[in-house]
Protein backbone atom coordinates (compact mmCIF):
# COMPACT_ATOMS: atom_id res chain seq x y z
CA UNK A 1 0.00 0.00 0.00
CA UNK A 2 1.67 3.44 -1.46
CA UNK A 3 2.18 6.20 1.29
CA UNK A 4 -0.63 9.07 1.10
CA UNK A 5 0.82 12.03 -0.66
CA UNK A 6 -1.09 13.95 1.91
CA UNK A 7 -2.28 13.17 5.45
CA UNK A 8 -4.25 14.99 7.84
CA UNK A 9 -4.76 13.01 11.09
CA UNK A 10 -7.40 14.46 14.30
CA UNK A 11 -6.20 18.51 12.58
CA UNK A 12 -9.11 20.22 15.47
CA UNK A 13 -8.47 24.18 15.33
CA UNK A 14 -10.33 27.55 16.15
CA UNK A 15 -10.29 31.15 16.96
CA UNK A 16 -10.80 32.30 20.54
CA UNK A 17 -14.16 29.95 21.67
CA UNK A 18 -14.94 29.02 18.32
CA UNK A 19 -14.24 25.54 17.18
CA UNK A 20 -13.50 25.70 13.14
CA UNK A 21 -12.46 21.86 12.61
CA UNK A 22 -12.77 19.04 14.85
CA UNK A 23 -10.89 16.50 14.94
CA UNK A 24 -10.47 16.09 10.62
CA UNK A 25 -8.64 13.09 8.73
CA UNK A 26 -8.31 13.13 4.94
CA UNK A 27 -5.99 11.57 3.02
CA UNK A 28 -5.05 12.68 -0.92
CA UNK A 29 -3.17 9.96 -3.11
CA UNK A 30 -0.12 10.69 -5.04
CA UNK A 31 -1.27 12.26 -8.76
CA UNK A 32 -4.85 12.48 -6.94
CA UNK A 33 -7.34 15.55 -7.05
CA UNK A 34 -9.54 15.77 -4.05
CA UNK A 35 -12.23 18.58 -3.95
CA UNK A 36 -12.63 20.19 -0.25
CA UNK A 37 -16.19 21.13 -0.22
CA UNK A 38 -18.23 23.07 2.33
CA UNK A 39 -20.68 26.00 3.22
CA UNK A 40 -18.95 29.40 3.82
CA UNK A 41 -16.99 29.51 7.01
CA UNK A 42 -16.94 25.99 7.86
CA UNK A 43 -12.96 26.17 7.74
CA UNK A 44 -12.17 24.77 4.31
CA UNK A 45 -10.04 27.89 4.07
CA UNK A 46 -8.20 27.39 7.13
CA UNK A 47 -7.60 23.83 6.50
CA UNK A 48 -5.85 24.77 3.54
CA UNK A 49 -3.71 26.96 5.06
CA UNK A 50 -2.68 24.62 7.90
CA UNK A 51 -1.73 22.29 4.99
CA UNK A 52 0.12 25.04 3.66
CA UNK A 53 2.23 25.81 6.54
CA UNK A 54 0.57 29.49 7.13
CA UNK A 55 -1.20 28.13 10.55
CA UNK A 56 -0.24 25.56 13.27
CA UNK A 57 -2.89 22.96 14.36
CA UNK A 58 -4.18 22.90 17.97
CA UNK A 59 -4.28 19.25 18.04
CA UNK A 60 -3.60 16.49 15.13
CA UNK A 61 -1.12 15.99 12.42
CA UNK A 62 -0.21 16.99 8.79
CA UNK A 63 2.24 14.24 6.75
CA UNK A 64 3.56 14.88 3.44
CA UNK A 65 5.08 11.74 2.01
CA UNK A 66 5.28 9.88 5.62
CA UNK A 67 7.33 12.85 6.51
CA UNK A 68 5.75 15.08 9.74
CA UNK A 69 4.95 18.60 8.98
CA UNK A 70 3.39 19.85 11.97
CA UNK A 71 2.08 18.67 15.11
CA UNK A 72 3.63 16.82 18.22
CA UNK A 73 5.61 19.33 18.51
CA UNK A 74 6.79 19.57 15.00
CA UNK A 75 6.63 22.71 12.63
CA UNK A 76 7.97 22.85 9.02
CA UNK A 77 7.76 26.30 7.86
CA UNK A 78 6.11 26.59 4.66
CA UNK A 79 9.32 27.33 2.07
CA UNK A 80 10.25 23.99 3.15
CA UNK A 81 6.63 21.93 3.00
CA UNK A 82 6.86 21.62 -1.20
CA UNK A 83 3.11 22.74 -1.19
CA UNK A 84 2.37 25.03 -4.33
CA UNK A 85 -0.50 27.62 -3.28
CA UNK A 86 -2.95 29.38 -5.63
CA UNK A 87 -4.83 31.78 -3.97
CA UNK A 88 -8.62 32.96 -4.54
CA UNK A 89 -7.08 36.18 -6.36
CA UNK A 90 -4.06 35.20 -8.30
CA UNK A 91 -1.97 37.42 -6.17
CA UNK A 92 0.19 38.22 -8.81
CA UNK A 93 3.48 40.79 -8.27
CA UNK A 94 1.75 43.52 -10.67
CA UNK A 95 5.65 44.91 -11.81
CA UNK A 96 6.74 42.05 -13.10
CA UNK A 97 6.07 40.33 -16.19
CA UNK A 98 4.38 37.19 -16.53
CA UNK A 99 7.79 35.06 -16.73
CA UNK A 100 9.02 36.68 -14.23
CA UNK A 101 6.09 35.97 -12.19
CA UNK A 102 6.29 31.79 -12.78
CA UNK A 103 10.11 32.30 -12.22
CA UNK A 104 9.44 33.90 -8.59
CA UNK A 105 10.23 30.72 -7.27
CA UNK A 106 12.74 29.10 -9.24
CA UNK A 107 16.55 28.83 -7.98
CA UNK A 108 19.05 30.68 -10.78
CA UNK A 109 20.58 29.02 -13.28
CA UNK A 110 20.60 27.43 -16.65
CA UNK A 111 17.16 25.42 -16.80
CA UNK A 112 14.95 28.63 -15.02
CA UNK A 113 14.03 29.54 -18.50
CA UNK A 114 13.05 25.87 -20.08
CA UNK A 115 10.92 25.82 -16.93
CA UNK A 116 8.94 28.93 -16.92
CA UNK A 117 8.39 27.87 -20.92
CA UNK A 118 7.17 24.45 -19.80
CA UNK A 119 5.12 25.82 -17.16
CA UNK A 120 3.79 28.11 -19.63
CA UNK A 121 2.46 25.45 -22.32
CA UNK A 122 1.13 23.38 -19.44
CA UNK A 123 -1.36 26.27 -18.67
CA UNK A 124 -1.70 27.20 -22.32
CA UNK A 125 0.01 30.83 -22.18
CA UNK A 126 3.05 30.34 -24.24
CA UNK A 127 3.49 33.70 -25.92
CA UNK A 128 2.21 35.88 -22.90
CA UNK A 129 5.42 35.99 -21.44
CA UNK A 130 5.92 39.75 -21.68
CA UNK A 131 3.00 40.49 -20.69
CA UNK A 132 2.13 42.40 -17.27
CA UNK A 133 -0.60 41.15 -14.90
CA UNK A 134 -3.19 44.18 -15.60
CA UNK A 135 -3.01 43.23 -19.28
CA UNK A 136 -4.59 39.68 -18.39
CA UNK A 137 -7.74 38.78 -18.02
CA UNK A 138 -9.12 37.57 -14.58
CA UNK A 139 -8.91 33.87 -16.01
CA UNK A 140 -5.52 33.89 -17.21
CA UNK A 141 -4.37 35.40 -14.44
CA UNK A 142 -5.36 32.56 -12.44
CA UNK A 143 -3.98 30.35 -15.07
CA UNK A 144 -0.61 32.12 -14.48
CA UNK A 145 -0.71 31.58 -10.24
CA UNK A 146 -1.36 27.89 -11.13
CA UNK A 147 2.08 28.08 -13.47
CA UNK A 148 3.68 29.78 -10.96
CA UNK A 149 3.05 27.24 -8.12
CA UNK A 150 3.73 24.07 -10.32
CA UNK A 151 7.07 25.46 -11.28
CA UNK A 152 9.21 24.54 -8.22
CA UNK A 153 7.28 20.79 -8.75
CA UNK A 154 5.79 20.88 -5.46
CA UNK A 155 4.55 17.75 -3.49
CA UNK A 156 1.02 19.42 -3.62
CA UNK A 157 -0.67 22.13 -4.78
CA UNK A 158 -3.35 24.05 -2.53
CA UNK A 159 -6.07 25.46 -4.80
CA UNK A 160 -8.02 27.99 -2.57
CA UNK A 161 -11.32 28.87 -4.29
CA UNK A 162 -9.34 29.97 -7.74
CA UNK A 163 -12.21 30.66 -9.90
CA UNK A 164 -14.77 32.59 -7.51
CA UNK A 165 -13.98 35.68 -8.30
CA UNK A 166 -14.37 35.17 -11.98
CA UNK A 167 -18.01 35.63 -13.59
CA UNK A 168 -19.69 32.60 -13.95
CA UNK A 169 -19.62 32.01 -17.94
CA UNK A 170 -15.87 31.98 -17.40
CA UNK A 171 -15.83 29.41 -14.54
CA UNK A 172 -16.24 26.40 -16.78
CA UNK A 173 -13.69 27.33 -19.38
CA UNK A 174 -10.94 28.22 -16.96
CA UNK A 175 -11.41 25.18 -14.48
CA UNK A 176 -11.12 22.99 -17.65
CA UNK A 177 -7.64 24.30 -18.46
CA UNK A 178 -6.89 24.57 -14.66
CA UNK A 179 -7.77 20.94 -14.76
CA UNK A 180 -5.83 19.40 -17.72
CA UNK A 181 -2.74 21.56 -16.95
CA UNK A 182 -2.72 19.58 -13.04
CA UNK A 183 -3.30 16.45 -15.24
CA UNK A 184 -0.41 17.08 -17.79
CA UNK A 185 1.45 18.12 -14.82
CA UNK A 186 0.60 14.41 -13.30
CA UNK A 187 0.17 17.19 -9.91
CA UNK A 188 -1.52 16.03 -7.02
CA UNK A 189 -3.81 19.03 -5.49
CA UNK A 190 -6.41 19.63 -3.23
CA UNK A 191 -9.30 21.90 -4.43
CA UNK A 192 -11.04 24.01 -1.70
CA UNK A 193 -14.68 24.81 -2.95
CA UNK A 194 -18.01 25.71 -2.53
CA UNK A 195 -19.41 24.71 -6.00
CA UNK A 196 -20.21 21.45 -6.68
CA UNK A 197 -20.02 21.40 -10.50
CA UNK A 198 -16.54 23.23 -9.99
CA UNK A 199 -15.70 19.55 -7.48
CA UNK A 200 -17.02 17.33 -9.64
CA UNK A 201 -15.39 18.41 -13.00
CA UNK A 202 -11.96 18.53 -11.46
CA UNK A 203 -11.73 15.98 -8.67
CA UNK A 204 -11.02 12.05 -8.48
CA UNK A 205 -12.86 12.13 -4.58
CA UNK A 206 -15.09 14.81 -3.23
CA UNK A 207 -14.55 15.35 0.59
CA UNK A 208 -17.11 17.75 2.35
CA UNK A 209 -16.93 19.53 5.22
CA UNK A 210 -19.72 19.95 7.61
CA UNK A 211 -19.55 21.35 11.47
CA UNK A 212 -16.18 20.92 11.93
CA UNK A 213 -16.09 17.21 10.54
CA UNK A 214 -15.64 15.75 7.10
CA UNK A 215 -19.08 13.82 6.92
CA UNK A 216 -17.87 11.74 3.47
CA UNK A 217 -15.20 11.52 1.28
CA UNK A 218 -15.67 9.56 -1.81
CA UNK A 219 -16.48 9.66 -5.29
CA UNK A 220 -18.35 12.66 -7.05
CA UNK A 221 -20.89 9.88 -8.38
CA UNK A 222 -21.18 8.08 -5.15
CA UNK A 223 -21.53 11.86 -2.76
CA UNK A 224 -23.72 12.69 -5.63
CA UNK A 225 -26.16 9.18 -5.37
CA UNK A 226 -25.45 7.87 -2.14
CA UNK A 227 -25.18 10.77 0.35
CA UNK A 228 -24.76 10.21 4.05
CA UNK A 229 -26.34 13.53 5.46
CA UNK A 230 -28.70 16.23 4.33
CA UNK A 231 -25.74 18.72 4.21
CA UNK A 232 -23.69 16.41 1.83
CA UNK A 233 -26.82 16.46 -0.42
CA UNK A 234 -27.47 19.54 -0.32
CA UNK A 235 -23.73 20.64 -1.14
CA UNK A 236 -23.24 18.36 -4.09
CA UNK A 237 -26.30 19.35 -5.83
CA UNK A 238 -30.14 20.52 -6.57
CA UNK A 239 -32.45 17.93 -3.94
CA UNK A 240 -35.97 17.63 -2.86
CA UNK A 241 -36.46 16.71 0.45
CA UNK A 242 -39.73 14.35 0.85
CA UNK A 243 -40.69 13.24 4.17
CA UNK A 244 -40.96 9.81 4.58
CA UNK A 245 -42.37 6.64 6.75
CA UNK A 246 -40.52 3.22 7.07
CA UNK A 247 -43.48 0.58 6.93
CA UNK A 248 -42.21 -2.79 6.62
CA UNK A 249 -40.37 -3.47 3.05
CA UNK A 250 -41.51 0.44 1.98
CA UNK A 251 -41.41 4.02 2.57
CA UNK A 252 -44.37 5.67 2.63
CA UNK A 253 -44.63 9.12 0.92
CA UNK A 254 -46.95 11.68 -0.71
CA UNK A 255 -45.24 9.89 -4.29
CA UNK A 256 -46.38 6.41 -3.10
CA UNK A 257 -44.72 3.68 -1.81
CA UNK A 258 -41.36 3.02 -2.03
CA UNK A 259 -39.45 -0.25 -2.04
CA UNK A 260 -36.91 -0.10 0.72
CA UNK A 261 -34.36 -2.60 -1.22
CA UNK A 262 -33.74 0.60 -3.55
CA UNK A 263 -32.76 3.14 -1.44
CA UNK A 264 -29.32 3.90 -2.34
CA UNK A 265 -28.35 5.43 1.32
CA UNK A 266 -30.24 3.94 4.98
CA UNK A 267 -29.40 6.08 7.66
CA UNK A 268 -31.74 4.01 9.82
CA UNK A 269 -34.64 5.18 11.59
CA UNK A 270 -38.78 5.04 11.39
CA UNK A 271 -39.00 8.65 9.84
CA UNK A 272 -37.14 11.05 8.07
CA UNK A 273 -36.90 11.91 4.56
CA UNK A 274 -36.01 10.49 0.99
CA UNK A 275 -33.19 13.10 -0.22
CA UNK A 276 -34.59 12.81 -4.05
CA UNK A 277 -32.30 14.49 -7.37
CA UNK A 278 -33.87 16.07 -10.33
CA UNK A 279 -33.62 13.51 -12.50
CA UNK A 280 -35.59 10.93 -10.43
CA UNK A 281 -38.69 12.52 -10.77
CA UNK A 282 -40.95 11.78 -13.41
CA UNK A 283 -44.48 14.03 -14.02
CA UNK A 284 -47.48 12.84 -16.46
CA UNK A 285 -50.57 14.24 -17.07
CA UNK A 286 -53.62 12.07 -14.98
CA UNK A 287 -57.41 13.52 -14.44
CA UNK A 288 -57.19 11.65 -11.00
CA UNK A 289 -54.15 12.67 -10.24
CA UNK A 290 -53.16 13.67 -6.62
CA UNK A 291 -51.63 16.95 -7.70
CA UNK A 292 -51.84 20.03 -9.48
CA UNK A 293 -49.77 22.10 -10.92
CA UNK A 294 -49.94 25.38 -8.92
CA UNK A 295 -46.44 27.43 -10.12
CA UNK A 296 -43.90 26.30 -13.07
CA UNK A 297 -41.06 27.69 -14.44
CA UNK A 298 -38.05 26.82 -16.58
CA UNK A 299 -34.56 26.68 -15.30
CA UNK A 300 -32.26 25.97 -17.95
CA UNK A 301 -32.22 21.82 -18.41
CA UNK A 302 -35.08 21.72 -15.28
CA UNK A 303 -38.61 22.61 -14.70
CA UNK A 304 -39.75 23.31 -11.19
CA UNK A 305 -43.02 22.93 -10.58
CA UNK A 306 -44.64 23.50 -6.97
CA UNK A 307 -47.42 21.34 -7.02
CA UNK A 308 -50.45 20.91 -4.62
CA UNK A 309 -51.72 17.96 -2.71
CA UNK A 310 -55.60 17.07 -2.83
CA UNK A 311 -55.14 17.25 1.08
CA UNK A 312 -53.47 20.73 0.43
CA UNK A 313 -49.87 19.91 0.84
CA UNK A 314 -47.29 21.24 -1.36
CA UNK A 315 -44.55 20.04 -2.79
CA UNK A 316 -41.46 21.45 -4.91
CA UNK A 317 -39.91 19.29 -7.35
CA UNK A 318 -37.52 20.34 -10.39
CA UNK A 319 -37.52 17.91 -12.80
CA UNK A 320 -35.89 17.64 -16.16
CA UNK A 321 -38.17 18.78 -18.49
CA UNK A 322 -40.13 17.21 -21.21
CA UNK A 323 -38.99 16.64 -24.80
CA UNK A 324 -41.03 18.44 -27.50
CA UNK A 325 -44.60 20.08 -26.89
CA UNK A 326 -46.58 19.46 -23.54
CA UNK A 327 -48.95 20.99 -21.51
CA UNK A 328 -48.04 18.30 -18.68
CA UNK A 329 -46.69 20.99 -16.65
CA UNK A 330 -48.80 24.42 -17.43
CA UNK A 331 -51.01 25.71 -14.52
CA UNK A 332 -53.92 24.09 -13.09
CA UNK A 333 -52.98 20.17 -14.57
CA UNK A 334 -53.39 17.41 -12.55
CA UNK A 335 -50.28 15.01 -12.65
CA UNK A 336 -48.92 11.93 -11.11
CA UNK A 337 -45.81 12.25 -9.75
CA UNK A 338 -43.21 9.03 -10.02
CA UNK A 339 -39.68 9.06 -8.01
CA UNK A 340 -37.40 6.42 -8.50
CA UNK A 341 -36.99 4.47 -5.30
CA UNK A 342 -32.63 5.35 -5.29
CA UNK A 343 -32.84 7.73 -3.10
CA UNK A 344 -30.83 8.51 -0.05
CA UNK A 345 -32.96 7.94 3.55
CA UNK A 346 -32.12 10.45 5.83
CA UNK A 347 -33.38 10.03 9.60
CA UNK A 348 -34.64 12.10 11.94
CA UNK A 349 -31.16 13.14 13.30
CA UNK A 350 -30.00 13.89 10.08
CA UNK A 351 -32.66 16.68 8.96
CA UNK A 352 -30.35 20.00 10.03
């Protein structure tokens, strides 16, 4: 079994009385991308930077390679941690040019220029070495603080929310060259987040961070089908949340019954509720239907529809929506709604 690249054992941190992690372990493979997810100030940041070598642990351990970076005692500062850091803003030095900004780093000497060039063509910028920072755009900027911080080769490479301050019609593009450039690079990084498409595009395993703990780690498709708690469903993607009764081999809900052998995720438990994607519901028109459609309105790809019970409960659902011409979701139809039955079970102690 090959040593972790990165390991984080029991890191627990926080700020005067405040608690930011407790107690996290995560471990990122050699040539591995793992995706940090979590809401905003649940410490994703400040995990980073504990990785980094910018913060000392209260309690717990950081290993790079086997080798001890900080706790017990220990404390490598972070010249000497071969961790490549690309911050949320580039952080560029705005009087030099771009090769002189991916040579920051670099010892003198014959092979600083063939590395700046390779560096370069890894993030597709050859040409732009000249260039100063204010004549970039925000997206190649970022492109250039990923150059920079592969250049040295570093053990790992800290991504710290690189795209958020580009708009969002740029995200996709520039996390796609982000992406192959780590690949070409055969880098192994760990990608702090809040966007889940952002996670699941780049990363090999998804780990999300919830009240101090990382609730799972797996993944993107298995977070994505099989979550373990309401907050890792709700951070990897659009859910409904439909209450739900365990009756012998079903689940009873407002959809129907539900075979229990399905359910991808059983949290145990009498009651909770059936954490239920997009593309598992299914709507068709039906006189006798228990539902009607009271709002509806198109979201891209989705349709979400809030419809009403006979015994006046409502429900909001966004489901794909439906090839060619229909009426099945205007105003005032009555539909049957369908789930599939692979949906995560949530229990009661779950819900928050």
């Amino acid at each position: 079994m090959s040593t972790p690249r990165l390991s984080v054992e029991g890191v627990t941190h926080g700020f005067g009385d405040v608690q930011v992690l407790k107690g996290i372990d995560l471990s990122v493979d050699p040539g591995q991308v793992v995706a940090l997810m979590g809401e905003s100030g649940s410490g994703k940041t400040t995990l980073g930077r504990i990785i980094a070598g910018f913060v000392s642990p209260d309690v717990g351990c950081v290993e790079l390679d086997g080798e001890l970076v900080a706790g017990g005692g220990v404390f490598v500062a972070p010249e000497r941690r071969g961790v490549g850091v690309v911050p949320q803003e580039g952080a560029l030095f705005p009087h030099l040019s771009v090769a002189a900004n991916v040579a920051f780093g670099l010892p003198r000497g014959s092979q600083r220029p063939a590395r700046v060039a390779q560096c370069l063509e890894l993030v597709g910028l050859v040409g732009f070495e000249q260039r100063r920072p204010h004549e970039l755009s925000g997206g190649q900027q970022q492109r250039v603080a990923l150059a920079r911080a592969l250049a040295p080769s570093p053990r790992l490479v800290v991504l710290d929310e690189p795209f958020s301050a580009l708009d969002a019609s740029l995200r996709g593009e520039v996390s796609r060259h982000v992406s192959d450039a780590l690949e070409a690079a055969g880098a192994t990084a760990l990608l702090i987040t809040h966007d889940a498409g952002e996670a699941f595009r780049m990363a090999d395993q998804v780990a999300v961070l919830d009240s101090g703990h990382i609730v799972q780690q797996g993944a993107p498709a298995d977070l994505y089908d099989r979550p373990a708690t309401l907050a890792v469903a709700r951070a990897t993607g659009p859910v409904v949340e439909l209450p739900a009764k365990r009756h012998g081999d079903a689940f009873q809900t407002v959809c129907g019954s539900l075979p229990i052998q399905d359910v991808g995720h059983d949290a145990g438990g009498s009651e909770g509720l059936l954490a239920i994607r997009p593309r598992q519901f299914a709507v068709s028109h039906d006189e006798q239907g228990l539902f009607e459609v009271a709002t509806s309105r198109i979201e891209g790809e989705l349709i979400r529809l809030t419809l009403l019970g006979s015994d006046g409960q409502r429900i909001e659902i966004a489901s794909l929506r439906p090839s060619g011409r229909s009426d099945v979701t205007a105003v005032g139809t009555r539909v049957q709604l369908r789930v599939s039955a692979a949906a995560a079970f949530l229990a009661d102690n779950h819900k928050s």
